[in-house]
Protein backbone atom coordinates (compact mmCIF):
# COMPACT_ATOMS: atom_id res chain seq x y z
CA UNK A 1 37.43 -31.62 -27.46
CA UNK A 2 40.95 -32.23 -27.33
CA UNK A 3 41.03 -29.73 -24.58
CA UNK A 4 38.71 -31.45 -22.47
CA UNK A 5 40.29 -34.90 -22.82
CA UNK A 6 43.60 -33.23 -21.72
CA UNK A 7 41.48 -31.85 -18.20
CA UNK A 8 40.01 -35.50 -17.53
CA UNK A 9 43.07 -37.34 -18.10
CA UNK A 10 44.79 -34.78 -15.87
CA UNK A 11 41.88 -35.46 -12.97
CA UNK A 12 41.89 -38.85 -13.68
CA UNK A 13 45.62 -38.68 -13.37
CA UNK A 14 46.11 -36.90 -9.83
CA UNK A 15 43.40 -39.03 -8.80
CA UNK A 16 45.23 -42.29 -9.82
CA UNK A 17 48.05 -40.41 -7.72
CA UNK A 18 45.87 -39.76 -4.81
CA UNK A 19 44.84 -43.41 -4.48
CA UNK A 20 48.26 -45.09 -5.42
CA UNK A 21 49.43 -43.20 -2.59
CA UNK A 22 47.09 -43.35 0.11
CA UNK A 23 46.27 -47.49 -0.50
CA UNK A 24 49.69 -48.09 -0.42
CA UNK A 25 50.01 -46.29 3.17
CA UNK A 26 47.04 -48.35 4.19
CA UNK A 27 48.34 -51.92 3.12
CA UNK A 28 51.85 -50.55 4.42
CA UNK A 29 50.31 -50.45 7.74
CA UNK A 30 48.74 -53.93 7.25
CA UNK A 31 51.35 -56.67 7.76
CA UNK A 32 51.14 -59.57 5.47
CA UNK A 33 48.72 -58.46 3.43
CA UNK A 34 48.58 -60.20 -0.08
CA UNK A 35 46.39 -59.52 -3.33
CA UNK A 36 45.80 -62.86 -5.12
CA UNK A 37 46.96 -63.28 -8.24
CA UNK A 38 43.21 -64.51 -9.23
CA UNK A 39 42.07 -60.64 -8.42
CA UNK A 40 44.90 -59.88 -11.39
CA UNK A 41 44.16 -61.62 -13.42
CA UNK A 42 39.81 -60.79 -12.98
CA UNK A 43 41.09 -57.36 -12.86
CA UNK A 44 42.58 -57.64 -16.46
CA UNK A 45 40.40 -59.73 -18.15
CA UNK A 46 37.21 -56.94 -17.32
CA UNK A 47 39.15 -53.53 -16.81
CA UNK A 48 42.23 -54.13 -18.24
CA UNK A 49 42.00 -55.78 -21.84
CA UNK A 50 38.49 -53.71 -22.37
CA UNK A 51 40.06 -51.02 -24.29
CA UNK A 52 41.28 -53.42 -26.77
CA UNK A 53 37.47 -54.20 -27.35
CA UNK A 54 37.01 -51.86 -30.18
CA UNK A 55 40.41 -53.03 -32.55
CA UNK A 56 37.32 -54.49 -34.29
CA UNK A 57 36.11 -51.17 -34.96
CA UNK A 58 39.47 -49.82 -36.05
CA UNK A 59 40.13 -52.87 -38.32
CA UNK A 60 36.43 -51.65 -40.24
CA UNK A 61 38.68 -48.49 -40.75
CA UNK A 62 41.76 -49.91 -41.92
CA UNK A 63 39.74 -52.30 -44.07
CA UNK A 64 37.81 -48.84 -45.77
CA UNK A 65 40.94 -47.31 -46.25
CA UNK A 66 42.38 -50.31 -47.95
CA UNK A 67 38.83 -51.04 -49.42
CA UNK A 68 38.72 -53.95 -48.30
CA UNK A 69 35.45 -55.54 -48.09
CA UNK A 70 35.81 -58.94 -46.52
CA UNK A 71 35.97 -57.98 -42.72
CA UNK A 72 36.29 -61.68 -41.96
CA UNK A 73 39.84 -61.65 -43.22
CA UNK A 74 40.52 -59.18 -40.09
CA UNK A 75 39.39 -61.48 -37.37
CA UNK A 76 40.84 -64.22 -38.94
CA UNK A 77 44.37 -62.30 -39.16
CA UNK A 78 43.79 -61.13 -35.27
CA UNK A 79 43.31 -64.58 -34.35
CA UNK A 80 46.12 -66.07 -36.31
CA UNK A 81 48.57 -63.46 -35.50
CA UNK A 82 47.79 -63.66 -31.47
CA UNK A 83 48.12 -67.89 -31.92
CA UNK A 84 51.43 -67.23 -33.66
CA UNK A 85 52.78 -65.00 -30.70
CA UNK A 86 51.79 -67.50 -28.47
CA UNK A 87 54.20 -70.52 -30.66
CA UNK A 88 56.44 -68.43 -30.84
CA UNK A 89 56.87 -67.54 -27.03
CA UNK A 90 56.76 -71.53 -26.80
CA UNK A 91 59.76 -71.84 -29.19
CA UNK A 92 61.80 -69.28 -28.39
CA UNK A 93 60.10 -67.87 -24.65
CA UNK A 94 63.64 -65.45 -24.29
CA UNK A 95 63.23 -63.78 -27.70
CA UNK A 96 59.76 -63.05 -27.50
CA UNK A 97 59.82 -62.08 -23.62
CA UNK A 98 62.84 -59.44 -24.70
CA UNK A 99 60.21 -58.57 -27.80
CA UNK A 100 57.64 -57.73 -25.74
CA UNK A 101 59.23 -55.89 -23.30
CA UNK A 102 60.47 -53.92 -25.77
CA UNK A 103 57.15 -53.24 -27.84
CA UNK A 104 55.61 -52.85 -24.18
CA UNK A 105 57.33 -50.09 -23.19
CA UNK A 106 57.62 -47.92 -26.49
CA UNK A 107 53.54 -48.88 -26.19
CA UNK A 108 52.67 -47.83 -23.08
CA UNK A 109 55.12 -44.34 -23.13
CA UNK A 110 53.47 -43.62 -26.53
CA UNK A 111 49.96 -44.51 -25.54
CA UNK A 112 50.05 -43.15 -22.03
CA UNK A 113 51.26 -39.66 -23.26
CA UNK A 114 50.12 -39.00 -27.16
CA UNK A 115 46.80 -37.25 -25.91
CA UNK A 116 49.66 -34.28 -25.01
CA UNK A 117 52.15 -34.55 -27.61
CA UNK A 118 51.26 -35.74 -31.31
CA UNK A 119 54.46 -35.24 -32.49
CA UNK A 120 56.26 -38.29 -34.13
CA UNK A 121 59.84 -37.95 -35.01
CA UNK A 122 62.54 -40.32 -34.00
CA UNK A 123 63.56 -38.15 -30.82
CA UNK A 124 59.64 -38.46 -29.58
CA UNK A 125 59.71 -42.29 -30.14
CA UNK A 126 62.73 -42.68 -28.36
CA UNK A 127 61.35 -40.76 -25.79
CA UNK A 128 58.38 -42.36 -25.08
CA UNK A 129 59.79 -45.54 -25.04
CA UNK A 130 62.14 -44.19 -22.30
CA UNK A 131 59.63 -43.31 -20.49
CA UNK A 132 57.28 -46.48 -20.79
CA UNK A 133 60.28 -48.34 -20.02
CA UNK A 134 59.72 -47.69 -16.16
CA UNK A 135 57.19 -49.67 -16.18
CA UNK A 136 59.63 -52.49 -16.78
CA UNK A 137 62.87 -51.41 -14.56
CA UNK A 138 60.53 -50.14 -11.48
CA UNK A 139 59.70 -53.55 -10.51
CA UNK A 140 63.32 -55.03 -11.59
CA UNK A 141 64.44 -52.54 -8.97
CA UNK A 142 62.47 -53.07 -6.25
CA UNK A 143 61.40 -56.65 -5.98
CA UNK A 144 64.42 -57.95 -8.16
CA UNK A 145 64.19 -61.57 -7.14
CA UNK A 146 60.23 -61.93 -7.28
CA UNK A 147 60.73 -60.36 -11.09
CA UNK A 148 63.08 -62.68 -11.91
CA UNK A 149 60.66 -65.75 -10.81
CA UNK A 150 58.26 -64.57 -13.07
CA UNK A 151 60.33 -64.36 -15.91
CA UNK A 152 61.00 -68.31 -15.10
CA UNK A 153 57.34 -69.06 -14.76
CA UNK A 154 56.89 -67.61 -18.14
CA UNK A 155 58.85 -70.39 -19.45
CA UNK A 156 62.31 -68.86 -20.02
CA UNK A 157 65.43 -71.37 -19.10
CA UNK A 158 68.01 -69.33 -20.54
CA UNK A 159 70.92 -69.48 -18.29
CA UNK A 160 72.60 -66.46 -19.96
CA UNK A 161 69.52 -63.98 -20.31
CA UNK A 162 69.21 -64.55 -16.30
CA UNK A 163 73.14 -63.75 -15.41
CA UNK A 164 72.94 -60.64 -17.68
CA UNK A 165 70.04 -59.45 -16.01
CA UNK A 166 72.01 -60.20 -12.22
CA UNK A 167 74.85 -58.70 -13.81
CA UNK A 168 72.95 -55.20 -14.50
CA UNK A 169 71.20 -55.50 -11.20
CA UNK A 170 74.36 -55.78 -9.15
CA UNK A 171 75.64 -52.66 -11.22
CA UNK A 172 72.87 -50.42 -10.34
CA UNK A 173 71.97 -50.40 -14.36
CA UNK A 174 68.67 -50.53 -13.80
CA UNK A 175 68.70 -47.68 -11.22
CA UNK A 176 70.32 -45.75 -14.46
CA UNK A 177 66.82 -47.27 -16.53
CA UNK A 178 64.80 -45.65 -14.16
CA UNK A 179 66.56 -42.10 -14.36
CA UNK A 180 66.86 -41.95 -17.98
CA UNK A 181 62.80 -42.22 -17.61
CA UNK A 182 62.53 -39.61 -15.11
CA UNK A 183 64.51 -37.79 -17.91
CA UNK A 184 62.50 -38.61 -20.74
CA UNK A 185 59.73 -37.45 -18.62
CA UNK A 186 61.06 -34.31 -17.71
CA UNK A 187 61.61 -33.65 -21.62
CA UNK A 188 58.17 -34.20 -22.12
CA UNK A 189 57.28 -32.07 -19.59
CA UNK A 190 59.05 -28.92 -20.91
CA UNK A 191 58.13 -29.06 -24.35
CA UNK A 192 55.39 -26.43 -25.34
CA UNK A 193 54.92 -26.62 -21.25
CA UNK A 194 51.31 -26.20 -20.15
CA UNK A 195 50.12 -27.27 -16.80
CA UNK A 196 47.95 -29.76 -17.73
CA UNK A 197 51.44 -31.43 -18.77
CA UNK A 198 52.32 -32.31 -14.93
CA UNK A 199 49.70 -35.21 -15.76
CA UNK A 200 53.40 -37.01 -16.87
CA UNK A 201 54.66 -36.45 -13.29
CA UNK A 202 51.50 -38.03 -11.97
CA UNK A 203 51.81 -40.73 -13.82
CA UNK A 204 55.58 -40.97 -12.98
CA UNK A 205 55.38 -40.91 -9.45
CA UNK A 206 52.59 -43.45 -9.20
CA UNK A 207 54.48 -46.12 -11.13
CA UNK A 208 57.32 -45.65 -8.61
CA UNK A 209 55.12 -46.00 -5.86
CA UNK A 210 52.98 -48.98 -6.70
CA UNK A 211 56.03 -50.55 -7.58
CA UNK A 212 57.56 -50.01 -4.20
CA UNK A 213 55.02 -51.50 -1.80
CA UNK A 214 53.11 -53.87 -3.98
CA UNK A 215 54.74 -56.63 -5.62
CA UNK A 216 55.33 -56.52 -9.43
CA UNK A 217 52.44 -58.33 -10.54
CA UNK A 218 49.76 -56.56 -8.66
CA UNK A 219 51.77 -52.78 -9.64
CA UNK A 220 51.52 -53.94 -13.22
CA UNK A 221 47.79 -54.70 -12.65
CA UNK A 222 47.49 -51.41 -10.58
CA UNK A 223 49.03 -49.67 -13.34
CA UNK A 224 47.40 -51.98 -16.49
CA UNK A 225 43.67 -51.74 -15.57
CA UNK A 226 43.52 -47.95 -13.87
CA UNK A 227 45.99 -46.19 -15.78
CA UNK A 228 46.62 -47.48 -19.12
CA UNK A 229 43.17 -49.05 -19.81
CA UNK A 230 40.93 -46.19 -18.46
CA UNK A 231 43.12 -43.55 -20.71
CA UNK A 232 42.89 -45.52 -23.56
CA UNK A 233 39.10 -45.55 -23.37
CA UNK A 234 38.36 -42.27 -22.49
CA UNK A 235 40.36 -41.58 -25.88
CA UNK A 236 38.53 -44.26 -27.64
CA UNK A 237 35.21 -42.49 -25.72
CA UNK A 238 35.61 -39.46 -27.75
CA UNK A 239 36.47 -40.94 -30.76
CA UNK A 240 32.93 -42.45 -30.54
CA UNK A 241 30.93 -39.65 -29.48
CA UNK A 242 33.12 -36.12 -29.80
CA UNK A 243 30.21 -33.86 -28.49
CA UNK A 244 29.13 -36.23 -25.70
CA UNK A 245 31.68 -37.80 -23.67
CA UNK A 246 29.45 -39.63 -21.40
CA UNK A 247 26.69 -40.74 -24.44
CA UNK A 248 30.47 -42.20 -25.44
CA UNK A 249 31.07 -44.03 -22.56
CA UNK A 250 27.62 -45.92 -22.86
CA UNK A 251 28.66 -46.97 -26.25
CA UNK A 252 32.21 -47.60 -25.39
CA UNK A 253 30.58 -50.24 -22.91
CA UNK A 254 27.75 -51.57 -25.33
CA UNK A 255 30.46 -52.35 -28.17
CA UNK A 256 33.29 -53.52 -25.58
CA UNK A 257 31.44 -55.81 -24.03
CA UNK A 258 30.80 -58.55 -26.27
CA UNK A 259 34.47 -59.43 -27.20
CA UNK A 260 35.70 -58.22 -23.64
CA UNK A 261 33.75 -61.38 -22.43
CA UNK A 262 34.20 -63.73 -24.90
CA UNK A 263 38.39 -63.30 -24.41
CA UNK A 264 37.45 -63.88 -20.50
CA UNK A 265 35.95 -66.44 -20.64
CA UNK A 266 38.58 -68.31 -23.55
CA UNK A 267 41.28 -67.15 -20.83
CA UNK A 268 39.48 -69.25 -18.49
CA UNK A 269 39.26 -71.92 -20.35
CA UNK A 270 42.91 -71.58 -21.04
CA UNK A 271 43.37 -71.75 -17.22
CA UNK A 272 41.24 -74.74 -16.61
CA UNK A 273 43.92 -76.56 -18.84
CA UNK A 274 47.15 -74.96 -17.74
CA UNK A 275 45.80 -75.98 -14.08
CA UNK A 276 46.28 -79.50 -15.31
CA UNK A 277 50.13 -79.26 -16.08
CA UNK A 278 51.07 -76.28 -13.76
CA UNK A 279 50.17 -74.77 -9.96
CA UNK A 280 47.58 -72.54 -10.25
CA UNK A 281 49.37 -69.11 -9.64
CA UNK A 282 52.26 -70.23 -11.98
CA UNK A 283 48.98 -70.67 -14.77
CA UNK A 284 47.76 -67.09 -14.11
CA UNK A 285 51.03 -65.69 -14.84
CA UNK A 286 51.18 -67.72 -17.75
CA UNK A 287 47.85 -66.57 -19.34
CA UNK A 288 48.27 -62.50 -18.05
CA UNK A 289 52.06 -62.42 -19.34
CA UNK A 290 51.57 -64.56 -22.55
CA UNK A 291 48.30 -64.25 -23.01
CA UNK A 292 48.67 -60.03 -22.68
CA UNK A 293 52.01 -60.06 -25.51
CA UNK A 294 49.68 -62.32 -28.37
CA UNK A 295 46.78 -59.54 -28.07
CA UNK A 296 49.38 -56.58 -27.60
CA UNK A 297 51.15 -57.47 -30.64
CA UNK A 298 48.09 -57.97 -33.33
CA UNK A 299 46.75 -54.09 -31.13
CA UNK A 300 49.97 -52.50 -31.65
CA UNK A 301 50.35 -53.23 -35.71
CA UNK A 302 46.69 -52.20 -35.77
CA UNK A 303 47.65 -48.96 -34.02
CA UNK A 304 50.78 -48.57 -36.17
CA UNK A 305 48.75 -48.93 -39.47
CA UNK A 306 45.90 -46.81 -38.65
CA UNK A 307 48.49 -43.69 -37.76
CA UNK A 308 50.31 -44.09 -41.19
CA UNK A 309 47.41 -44.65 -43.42
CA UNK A 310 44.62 -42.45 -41.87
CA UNK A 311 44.42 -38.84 -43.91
C-alpha cells in the first residue's frame, strides 16, 4: 500500500505543479486581478482544516493505548488547549506568532514528506523543518511589505520583532532561508533516491511559484488546502481503508464532515463578532492565522503522541 500512496502523492504532486504553474501564467496575464480573502478563508474552512477532521479518531487511539475510557476528557482537552492558544496569542501575540511559525514549518516539512522517509533522528527533524520553513521565507521574500502587514493585523505591536525582521530582509537573510530549504530538499532527495522522490522538487518549485505571483495569503491558501490538506487525507484515506483507497475516501468524507462543519460555521460566528471591532479583511486574517495556530497546536501534540506511543 505504501507503494501506491507514494505513486498518488507523486501524481497528485506534478499535478499540483502543473496547475500552480499554468494559473499563475493565466492571472499573470490578467492585470489587477485579486482573490478575496473571503475565498481563503471558505477555501480553508472546507478543504483546508478537513484533514484535521479525524484527530477525533486518533484521540480514540491514544485514549486505548493509555486505556483511557472517558473519551469526553479528549474533546474537552482539544477545546481547552485550542482556547488557551488563542489567550495566549492575545497576551503575548509576538511569542506565539514566532511559536507557530516555528511548529508550522517543522509541521508542514515533516507532514508533507514522511510518506517517503520514516526516519526520525535529529538530522531528519532538522531537515524537515528546513524544508517546511519555505513556506514561511517564500512569501517574506517576495511580497515583504504585504507579509509584514499581516503580521500587524495579527495583533503584534512589537517594535523590535518588526526591525529585526527589516534588518534580515535588507541583508538578503531570508534569501539564505530559502536556499538552506532548497538544500534540505536536495538531501531528501538523495537519500535511498528513487524517482518517485522528485515528488519533493514538485512540491519545492510550486511553493516558489505561488509565492511569486500570488500574494502571501492566497499562496498559503494555494498551498494549505491543495497540497498539505489533500496529502494528509489521502494518508489518513488509507489508514481507513488499506485495500480500498477510494471505499476510504467515502469514509474519510462521511467521518470529516460533521466536525469540518461545525468548526465552519463557529469560525463564522467568530467573524460576525470580529466584524464588529475590526474591517472585515483584517477579521479573516485574524480567524485563518489565529484561528489555524489554536487547532495546529492541540493536532500537532496529538500527532507527536500517537508516533511515540503507537507499537
Amino acid at each position: 500500500m505504501n507503494n501506491k500512496i507514494k505513486k498518488i502523492n507523486f501524481n497528485h504532486s506534478f499535478v499540483f505543479f502543473l496547475f500552480c504553474n499554468i494559473i499563475s501564467l493565466i492571472i499573470f496575464k490578467i492585470k489587477n486581478f485579486t482573490i478575496s480573502p473571503l475565498i481563503c478563508l471558505l477555501l480553508i474552512l472546507s478543504i483546508g482544516i478537513s484533514h484535521g477532521s479525524l484527530d477525533n479518531l486518533k484521540g480514540k487511539k491514544l485514549f486505548q493505548i493509555f486505556e483511557i475510557k472517558n473519551f469526553f476528557i479528549f474533546y474537552l482537552s482539544y477545546i481547552l488547549m485550542a482556547l488557551i492558544v488563542i489567550i495566549l496569542w492575545i497576551i503575548m501575540p509576538y511569542v506565539s506568532l514566532v511559536i507557530f511559525l516555528i511548529m508550522a514549518s517543522h509541521h508542514f516539512g515533516k507532514e508533507d514528506t514522511q510518506f517517503l522517509i520514516t526516519e526520525n533522528s535529529y538530522l531528519y527533524q532538522l531537515l524537515f523543518f528546513l524544508k517546511g520553513s519555505l513556506i514561511i521565507f517564500a512569501p517574506m521574500y517576495f511580497h515583504f511589505d504585504e507579509t509584514i502587514l499581516i503580521f500587524k493585523l495579527l495583533l503584534i505591536e512589537n517594535e523590535s520583532f518588526f526591525e529585526f525582521l527589516n534588518l534580515i530582509e535588507s541583508n538578503q537573510i531570508l534569501l539564505y532561508g530559502i536556499v538552506l530549504s532548497s538544500l534540505s530538499s536536495a538531501l531528501l532527495f538523495a537519500k535511498n533516491f528513487e524517482l518517485k522522490k522528485f515528488t519533493i522538487f514538485f512540491d519545492y518549485f510550486s511553493i516558489l511559484v505561488i509565492n511569486y505571483y500570488f500574494s502571501p495569503l492566497v499562496a498559503f491558501t494555494v498551498y494549505f488546502c491543495f497540497l498539505h490538506s489533500i496529502r494528509h487525507s489521502i494518508s489518513l484515506m488509507s489508514e481507513l481503508d488499506k485495500n480500498d483507497l477510494g471505499n476510504g475516501l467515502k469514509i474519510f468524507i462521511k467521518k470529516a464532515l460533521p466536525l469540518t462543519i461545525l468548526t465552519a460555521i463557529f469560525c463564522l460566528i467568530v467573524l460576525y463578532l470580529l466584524n464588529n471591532t475590526y474591517n472585515f479583511d483584517s477579521s479573516i486574517l485574524k480567524i485563518i492565522f489565529i484561528g489555524l495556530a489554536s487547532l495546529t497546536f492541540p493536532h500537532i501534540l496529538l500527532e507527536y503522541l500517537i508516533e511515540k506511543n503507537e507499537k
